[in-house]
N, C-alpha and C. Protein backbone atom coordinates (compact mmCIF):
# COMPACT_ATOMS: atom_id res chain seq x y z
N UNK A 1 136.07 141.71 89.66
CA UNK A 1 136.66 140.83 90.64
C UNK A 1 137.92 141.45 91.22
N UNK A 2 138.98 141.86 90.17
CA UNK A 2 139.90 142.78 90.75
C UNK A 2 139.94 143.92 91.50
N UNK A 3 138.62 144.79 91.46
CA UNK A 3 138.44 145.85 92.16
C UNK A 3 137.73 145.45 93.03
N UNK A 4 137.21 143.93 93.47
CA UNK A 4 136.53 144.20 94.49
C UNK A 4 137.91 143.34 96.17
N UNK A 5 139.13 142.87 95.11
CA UNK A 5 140.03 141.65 95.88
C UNK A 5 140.58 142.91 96.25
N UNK A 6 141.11 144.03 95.37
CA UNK A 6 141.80 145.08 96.10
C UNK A 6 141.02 146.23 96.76
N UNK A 7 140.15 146.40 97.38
CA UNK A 7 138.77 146.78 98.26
C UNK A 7 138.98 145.66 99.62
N UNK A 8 139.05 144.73 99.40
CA UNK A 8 139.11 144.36 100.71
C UNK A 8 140.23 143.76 100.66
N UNK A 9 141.54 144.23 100.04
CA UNK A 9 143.12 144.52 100.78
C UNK A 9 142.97 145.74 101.64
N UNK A 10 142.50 147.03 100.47
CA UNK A 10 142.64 148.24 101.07
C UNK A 10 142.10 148.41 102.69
N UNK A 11 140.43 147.63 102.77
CA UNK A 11 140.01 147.08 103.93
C UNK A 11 140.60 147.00 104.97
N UNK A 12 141.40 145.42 104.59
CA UNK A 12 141.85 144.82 105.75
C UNK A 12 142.90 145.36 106.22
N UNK A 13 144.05 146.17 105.42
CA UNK A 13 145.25 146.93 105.77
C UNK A 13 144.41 148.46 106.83
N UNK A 14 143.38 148.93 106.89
CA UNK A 14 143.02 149.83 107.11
C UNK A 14 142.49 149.85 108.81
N UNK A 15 141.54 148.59 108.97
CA UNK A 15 141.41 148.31 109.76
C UNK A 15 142.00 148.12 110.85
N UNK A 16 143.16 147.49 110.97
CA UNK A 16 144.40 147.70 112.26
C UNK A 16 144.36 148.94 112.76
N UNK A 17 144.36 149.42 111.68
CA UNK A 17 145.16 151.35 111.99
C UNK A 17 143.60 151.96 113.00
N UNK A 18 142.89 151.69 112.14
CA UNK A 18 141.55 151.99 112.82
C UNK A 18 140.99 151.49 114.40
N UNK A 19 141.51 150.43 114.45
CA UNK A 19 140.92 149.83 115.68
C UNK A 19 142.49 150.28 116.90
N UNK A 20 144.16 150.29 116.27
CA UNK A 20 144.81 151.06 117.02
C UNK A 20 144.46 152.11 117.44
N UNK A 21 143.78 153.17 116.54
CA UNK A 21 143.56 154.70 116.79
C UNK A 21 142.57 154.60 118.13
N UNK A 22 141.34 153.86 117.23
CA UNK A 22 140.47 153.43 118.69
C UNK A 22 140.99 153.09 120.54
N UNK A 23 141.92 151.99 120.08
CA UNK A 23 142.27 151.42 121.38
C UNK A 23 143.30 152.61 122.09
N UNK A 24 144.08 153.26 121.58
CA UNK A 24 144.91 154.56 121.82
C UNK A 24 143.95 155.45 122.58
N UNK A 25 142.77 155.88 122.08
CA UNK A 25 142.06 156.66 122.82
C UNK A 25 141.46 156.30 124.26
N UNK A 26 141.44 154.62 124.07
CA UNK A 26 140.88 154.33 125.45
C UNK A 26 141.71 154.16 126.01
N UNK A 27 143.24 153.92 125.82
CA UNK A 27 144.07 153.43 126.62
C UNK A 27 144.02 155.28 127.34
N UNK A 28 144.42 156.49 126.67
CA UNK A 28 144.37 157.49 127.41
C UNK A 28 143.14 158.18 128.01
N UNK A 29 141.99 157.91 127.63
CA UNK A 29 141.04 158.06 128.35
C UNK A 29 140.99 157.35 129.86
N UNK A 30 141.67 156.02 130.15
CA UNK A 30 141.70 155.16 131.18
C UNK A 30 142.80 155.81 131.79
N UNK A 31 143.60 156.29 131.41
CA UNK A 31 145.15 156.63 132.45
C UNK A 31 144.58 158.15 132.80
N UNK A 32 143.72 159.14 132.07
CA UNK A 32 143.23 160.11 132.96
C UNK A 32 142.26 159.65 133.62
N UNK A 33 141.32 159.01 133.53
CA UNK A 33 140.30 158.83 134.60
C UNK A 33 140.91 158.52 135.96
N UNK A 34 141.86 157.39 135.86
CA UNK A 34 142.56 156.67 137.13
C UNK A 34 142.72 157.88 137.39
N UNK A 35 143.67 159.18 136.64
CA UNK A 35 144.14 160.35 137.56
C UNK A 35 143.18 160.87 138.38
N UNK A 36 141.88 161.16 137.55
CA UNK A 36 140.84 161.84 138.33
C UNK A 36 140.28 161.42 139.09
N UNK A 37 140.41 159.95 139.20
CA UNK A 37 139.57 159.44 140.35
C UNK A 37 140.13 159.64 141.88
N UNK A 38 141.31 159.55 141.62
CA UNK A 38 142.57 159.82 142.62
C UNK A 38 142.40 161.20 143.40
N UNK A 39 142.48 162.10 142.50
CA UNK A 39 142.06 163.48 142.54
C UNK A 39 140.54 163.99 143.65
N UNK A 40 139.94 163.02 142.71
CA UNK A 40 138.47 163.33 143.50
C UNK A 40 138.30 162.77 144.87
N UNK A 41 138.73 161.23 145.03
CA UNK A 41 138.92 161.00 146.29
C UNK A 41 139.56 162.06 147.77
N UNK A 42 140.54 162.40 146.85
CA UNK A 42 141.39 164.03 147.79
C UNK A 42 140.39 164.83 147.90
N UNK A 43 140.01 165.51 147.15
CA UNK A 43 138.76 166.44 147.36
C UNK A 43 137.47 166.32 148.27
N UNK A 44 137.27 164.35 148.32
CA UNK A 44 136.62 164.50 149.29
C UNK A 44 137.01 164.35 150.30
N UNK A 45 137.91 163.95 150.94
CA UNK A 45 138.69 164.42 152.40
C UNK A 45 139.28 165.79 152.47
N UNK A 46 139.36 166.51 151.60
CA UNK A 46 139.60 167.92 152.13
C UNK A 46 138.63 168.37 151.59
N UNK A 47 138.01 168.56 151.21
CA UNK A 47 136.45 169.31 151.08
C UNK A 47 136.27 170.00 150.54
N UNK A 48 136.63 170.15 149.48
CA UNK A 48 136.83 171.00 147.77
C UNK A 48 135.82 170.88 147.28
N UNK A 49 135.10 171.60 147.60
CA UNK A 49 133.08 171.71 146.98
C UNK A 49 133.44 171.83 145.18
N UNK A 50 134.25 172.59 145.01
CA UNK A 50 134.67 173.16 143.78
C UNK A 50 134.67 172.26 143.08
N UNK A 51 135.84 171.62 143.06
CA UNK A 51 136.32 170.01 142.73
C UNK A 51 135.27 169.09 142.24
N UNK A 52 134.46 168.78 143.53
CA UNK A 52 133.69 168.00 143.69
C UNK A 52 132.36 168.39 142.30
N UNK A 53 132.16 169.83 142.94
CA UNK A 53 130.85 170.37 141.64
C UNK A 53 131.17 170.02 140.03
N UNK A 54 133.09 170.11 140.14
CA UNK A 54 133.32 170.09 138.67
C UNK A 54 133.13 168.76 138.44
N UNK A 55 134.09 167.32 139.14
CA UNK A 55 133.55 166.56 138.61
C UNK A 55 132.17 165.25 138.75
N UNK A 56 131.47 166.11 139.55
CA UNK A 56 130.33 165.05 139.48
C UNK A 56 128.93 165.21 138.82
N UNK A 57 128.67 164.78 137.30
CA UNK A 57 127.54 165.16 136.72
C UNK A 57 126.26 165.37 137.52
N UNK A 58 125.50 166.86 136.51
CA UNK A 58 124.50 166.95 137.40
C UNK A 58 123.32 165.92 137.84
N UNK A 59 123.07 164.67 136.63
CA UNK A 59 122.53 163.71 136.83
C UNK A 59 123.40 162.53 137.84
N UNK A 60 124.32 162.74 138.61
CA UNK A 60 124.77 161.81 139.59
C UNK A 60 123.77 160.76 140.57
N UNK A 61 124.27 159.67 140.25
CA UNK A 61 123.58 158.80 141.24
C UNK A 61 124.17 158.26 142.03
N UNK A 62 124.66 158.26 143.41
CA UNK A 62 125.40 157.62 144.35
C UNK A 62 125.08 157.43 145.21
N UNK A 63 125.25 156.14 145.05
CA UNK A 63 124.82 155.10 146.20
C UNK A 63 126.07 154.70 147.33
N UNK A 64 125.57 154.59 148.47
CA UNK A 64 126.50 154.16 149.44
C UNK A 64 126.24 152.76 149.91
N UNK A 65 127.42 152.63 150.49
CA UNK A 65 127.49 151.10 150.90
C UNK A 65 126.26 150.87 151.68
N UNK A 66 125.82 151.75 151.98
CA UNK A 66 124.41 151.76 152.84
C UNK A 66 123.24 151.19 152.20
N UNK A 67 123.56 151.38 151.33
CA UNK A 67 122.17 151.75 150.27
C UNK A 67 121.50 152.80 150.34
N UNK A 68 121.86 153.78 150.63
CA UNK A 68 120.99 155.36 150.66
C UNK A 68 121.67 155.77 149.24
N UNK A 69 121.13 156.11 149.14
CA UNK A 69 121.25 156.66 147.42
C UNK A 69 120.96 158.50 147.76
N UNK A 70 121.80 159.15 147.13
CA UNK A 70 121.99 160.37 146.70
C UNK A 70 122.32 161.07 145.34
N UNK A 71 122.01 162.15 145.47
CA UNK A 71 122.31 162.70 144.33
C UNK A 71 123.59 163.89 144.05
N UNK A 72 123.86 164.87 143.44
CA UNK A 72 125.04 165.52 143.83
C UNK A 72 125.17 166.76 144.65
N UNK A 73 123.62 166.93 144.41
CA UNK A 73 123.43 168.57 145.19
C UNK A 73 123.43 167.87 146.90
N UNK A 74 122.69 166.65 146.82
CA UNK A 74 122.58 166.26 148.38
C UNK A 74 123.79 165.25 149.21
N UNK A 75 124.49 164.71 148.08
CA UNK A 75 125.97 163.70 148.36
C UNK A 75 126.83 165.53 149.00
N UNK A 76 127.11 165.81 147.96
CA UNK A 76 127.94 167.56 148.47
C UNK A 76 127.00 168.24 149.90
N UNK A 77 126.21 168.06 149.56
CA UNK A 77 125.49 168.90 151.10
C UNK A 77 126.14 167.83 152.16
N UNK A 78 125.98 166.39 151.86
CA UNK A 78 126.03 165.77 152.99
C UNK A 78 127.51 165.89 153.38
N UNK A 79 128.25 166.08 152.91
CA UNK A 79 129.94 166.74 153.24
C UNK A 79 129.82 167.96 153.79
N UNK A 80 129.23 168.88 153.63
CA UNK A 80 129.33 169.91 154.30
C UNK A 80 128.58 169.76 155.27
N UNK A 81 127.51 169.34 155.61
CA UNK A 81 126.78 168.71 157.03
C UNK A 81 127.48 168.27 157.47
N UNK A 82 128.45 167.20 157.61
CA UNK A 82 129.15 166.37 157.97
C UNK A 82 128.69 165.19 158.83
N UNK A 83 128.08 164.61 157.84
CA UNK A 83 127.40 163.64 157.18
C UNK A 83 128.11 162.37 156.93
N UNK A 84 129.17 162.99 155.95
CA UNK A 84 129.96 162.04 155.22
C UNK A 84 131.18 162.55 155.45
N UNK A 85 132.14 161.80 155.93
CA UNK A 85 133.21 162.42 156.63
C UNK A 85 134.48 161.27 156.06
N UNK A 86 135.40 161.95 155.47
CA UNK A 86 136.57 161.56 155.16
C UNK A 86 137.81 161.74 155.88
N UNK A 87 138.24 161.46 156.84
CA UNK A 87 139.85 161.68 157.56
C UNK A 87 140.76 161.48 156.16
N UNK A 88 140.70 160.24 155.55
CA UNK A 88 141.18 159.76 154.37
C UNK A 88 140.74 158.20 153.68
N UNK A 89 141.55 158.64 152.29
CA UNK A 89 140.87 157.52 151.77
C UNK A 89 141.92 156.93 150.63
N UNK A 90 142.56 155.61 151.07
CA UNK A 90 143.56 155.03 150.66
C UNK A 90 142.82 153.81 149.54
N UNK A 91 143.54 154.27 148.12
CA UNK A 91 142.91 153.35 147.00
C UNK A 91 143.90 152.04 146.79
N UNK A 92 143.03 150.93 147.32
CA UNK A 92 143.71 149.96 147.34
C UNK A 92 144.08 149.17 145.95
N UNK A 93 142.88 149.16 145.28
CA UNK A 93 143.00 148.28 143.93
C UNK A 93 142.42 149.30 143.13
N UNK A 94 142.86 149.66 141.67
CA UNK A 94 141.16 150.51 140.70
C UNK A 94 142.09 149.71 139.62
N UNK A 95 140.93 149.83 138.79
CA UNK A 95 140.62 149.33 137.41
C UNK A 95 140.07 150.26 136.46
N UNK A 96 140.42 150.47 135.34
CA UNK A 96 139.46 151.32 134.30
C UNK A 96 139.78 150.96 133.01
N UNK A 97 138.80 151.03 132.44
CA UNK A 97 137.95 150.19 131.05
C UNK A 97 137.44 151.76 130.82
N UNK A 98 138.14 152.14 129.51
CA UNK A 98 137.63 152.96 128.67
C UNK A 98 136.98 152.67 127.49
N UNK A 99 135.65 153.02 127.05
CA UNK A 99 134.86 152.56 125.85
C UNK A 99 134.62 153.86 125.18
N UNK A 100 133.85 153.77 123.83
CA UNK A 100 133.11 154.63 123.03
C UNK A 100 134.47 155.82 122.48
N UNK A 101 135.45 155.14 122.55
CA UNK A 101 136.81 155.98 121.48
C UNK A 101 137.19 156.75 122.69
N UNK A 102 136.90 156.52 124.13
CA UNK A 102 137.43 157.34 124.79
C UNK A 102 136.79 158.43 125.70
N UNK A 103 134.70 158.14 125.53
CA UNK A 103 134.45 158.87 125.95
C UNK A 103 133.87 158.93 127.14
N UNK A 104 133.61 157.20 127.30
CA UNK A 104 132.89 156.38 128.59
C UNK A 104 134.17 155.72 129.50
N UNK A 105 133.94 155.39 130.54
CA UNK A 105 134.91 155.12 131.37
C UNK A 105 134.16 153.93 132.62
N UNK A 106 134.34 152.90 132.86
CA UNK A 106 133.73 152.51 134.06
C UNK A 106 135.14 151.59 134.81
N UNK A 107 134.83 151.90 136.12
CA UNK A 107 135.63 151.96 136.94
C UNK A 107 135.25 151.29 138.09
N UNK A 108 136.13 150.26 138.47
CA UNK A 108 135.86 149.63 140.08
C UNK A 108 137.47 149.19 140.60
N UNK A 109 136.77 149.05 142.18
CA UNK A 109 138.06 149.01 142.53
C UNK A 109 137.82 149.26 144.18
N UNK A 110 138.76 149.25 144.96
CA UNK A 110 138.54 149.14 146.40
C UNK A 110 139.24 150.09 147.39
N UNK A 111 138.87 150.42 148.10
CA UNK A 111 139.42 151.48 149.00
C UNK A 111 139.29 151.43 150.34
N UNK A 112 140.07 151.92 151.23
CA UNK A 112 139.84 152.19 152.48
C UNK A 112 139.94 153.34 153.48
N UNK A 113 138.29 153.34 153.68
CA UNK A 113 137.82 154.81 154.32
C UNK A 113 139.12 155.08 155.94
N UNK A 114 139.09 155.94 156.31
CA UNK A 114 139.32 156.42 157.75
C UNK A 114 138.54 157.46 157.71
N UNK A 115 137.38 157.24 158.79
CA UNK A 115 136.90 158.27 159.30
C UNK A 115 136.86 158.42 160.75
N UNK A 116 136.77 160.24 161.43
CA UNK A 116 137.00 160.05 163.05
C UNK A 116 136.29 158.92 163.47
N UNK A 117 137.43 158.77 164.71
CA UNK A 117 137.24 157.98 165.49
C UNK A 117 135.96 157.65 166.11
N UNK A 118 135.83 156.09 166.46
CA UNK A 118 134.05 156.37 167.00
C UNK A 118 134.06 156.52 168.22
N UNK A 119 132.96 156.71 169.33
CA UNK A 119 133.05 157.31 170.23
C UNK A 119 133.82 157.09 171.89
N UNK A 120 134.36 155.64 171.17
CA UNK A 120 135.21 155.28 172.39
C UNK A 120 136.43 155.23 172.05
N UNK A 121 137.10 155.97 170.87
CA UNK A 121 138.47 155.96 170.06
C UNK A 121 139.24 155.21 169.43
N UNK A 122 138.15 154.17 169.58
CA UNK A 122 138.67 152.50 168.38
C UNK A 122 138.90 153.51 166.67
N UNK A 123 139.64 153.13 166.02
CA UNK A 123 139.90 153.35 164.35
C UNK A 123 138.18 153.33 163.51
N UNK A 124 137.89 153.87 163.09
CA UNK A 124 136.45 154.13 162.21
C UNK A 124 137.26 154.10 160.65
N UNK A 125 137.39 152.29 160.22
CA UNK A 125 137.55 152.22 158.89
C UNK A 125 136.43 151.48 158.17
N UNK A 126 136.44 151.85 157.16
CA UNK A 126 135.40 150.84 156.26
C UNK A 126 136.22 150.63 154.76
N UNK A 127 136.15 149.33 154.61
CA UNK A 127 136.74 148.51 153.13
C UNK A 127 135.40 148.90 151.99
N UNK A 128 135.98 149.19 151.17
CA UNK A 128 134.73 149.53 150.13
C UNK A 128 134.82 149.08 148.71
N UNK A 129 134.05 148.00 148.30
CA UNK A 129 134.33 148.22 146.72
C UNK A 129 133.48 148.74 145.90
N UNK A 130 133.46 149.06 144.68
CA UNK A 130 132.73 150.58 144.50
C UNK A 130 133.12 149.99 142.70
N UNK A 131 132.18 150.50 141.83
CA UNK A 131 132.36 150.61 140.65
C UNK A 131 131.20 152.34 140.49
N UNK A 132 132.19 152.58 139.38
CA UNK A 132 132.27 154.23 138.86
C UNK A 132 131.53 153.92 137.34
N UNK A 133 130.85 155.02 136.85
CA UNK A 133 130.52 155.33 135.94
C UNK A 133 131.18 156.91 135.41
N UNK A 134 131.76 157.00 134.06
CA UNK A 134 131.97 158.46 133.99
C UNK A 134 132.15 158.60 132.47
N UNK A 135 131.81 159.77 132.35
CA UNK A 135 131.08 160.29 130.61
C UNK A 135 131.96 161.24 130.79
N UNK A 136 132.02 161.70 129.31
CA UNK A 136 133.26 163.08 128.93
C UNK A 136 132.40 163.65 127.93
N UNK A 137 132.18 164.87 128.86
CA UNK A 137 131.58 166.00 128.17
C UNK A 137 132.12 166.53 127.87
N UNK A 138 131.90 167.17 126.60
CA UNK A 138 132.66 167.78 125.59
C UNK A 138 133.18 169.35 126.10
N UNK A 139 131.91 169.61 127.26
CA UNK A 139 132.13 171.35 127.69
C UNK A 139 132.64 170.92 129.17
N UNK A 140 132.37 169.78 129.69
CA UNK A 140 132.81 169.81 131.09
C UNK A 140 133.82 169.17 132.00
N UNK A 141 134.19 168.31 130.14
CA UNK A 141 135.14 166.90 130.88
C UNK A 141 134.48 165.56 131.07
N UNK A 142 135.46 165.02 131.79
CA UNK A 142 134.69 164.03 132.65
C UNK A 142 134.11 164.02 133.74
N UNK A 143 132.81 163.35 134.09
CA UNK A 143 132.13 163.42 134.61
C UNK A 143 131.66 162.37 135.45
N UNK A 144 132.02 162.36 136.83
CA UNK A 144 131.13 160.86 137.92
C UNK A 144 129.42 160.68 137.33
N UNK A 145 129.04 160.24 137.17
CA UNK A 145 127.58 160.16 136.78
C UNK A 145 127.00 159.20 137.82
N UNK A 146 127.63 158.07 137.56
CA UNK A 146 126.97 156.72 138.60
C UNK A 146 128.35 156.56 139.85
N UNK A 147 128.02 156.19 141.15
CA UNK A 147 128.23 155.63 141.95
C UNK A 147 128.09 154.41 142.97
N UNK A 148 128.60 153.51 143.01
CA UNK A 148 127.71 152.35 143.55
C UNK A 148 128.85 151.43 144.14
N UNK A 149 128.69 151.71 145.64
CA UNK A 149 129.40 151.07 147.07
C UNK A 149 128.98 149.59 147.58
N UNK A 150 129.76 149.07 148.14
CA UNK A 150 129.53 148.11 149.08
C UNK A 150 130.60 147.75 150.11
N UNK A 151 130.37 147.94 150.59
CA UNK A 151 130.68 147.67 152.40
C UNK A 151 131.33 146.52 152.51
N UNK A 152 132.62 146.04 153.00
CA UNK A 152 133.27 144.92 152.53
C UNK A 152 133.05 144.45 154.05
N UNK A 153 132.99 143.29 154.72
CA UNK A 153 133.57 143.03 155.73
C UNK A 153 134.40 143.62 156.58
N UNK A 154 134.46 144.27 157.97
CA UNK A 154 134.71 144.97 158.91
C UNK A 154 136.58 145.36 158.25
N UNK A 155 137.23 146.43 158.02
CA UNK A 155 138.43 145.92 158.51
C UNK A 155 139.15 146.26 159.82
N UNK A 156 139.93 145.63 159.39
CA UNK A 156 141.10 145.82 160.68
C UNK A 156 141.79 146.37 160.52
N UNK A 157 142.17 147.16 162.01
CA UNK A 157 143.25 148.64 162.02
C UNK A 157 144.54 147.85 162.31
């Protein structure tokens, strides 16, 4: 009886420490992702293929507010086509929820596109809210995996 009351002291004193260590990892897993997401957004208005190759897994799925769905070899082509065109891209709200000790990340949050002007020189913005998926590979980092847009109501310039 005594070895089993001090077994679950040792337990319960142990546990805090355990679930701190845990929550520590997601709290810094979440404050780099926000960085990288930040990061990556830049990359896609200046057009850092590099960037872009590093962080978007090769299984990427991204979807646009459109609903056209791409993948990463053809989301990156469609930037260099110019396709998909960033003037800039101002992050209005993000959120990130780090899970699995730090190694999963999902992410939403809202932004606003500027892209050139349309063809009579009115402002070409679009409001977007968007939730992220991203995994941390052990050899590559973190990684965009999922993408998934929606098109907010028109905004105003």
């Amino acid at each position: 009886m005594q070895k089993h009351f001090l077994l679950l002291a040792l337990l319960l004193l142990v546990l805090p420490v355990l679930s701190f260590a845990q929550n520590r990892k997601n709290m810094d897993a979440a404050k780099e992702v926000e960085a990288l997401e930040r990061q990556r957004f830049a990359a896609q208005v200046k057009k850092d293929y590099a960037l872009l190759e590093k962080y978007f897994g090769d299984d990427l799925v991204y979807t646009h507010g459109s609903g056209k769905q791409d993948n990463k070899a053809t989301y990156i082509q469609s930037i260099r086509d110019g396709k998909s065109v960033y003037d800039k891209i101002d992050v209005e709200a993000i959120n990130v929820r780090a899970y699995n000790e730090g190694l999963t990340a999902v992410v939403n949050g809202t932004i606003l596109i500027t892209s050139p002007p349309t063809p009579d020189g009115k402002p070409n913005l679009a409001r977007i809210k968007y939730v992220v998926v991203q995994i941390k590979d052990p050899k590559k980092g973190w990684q965009v995996v999922l993408w998934q847009a929606q098109k907010q109501a028109e905004a105003k310039s």
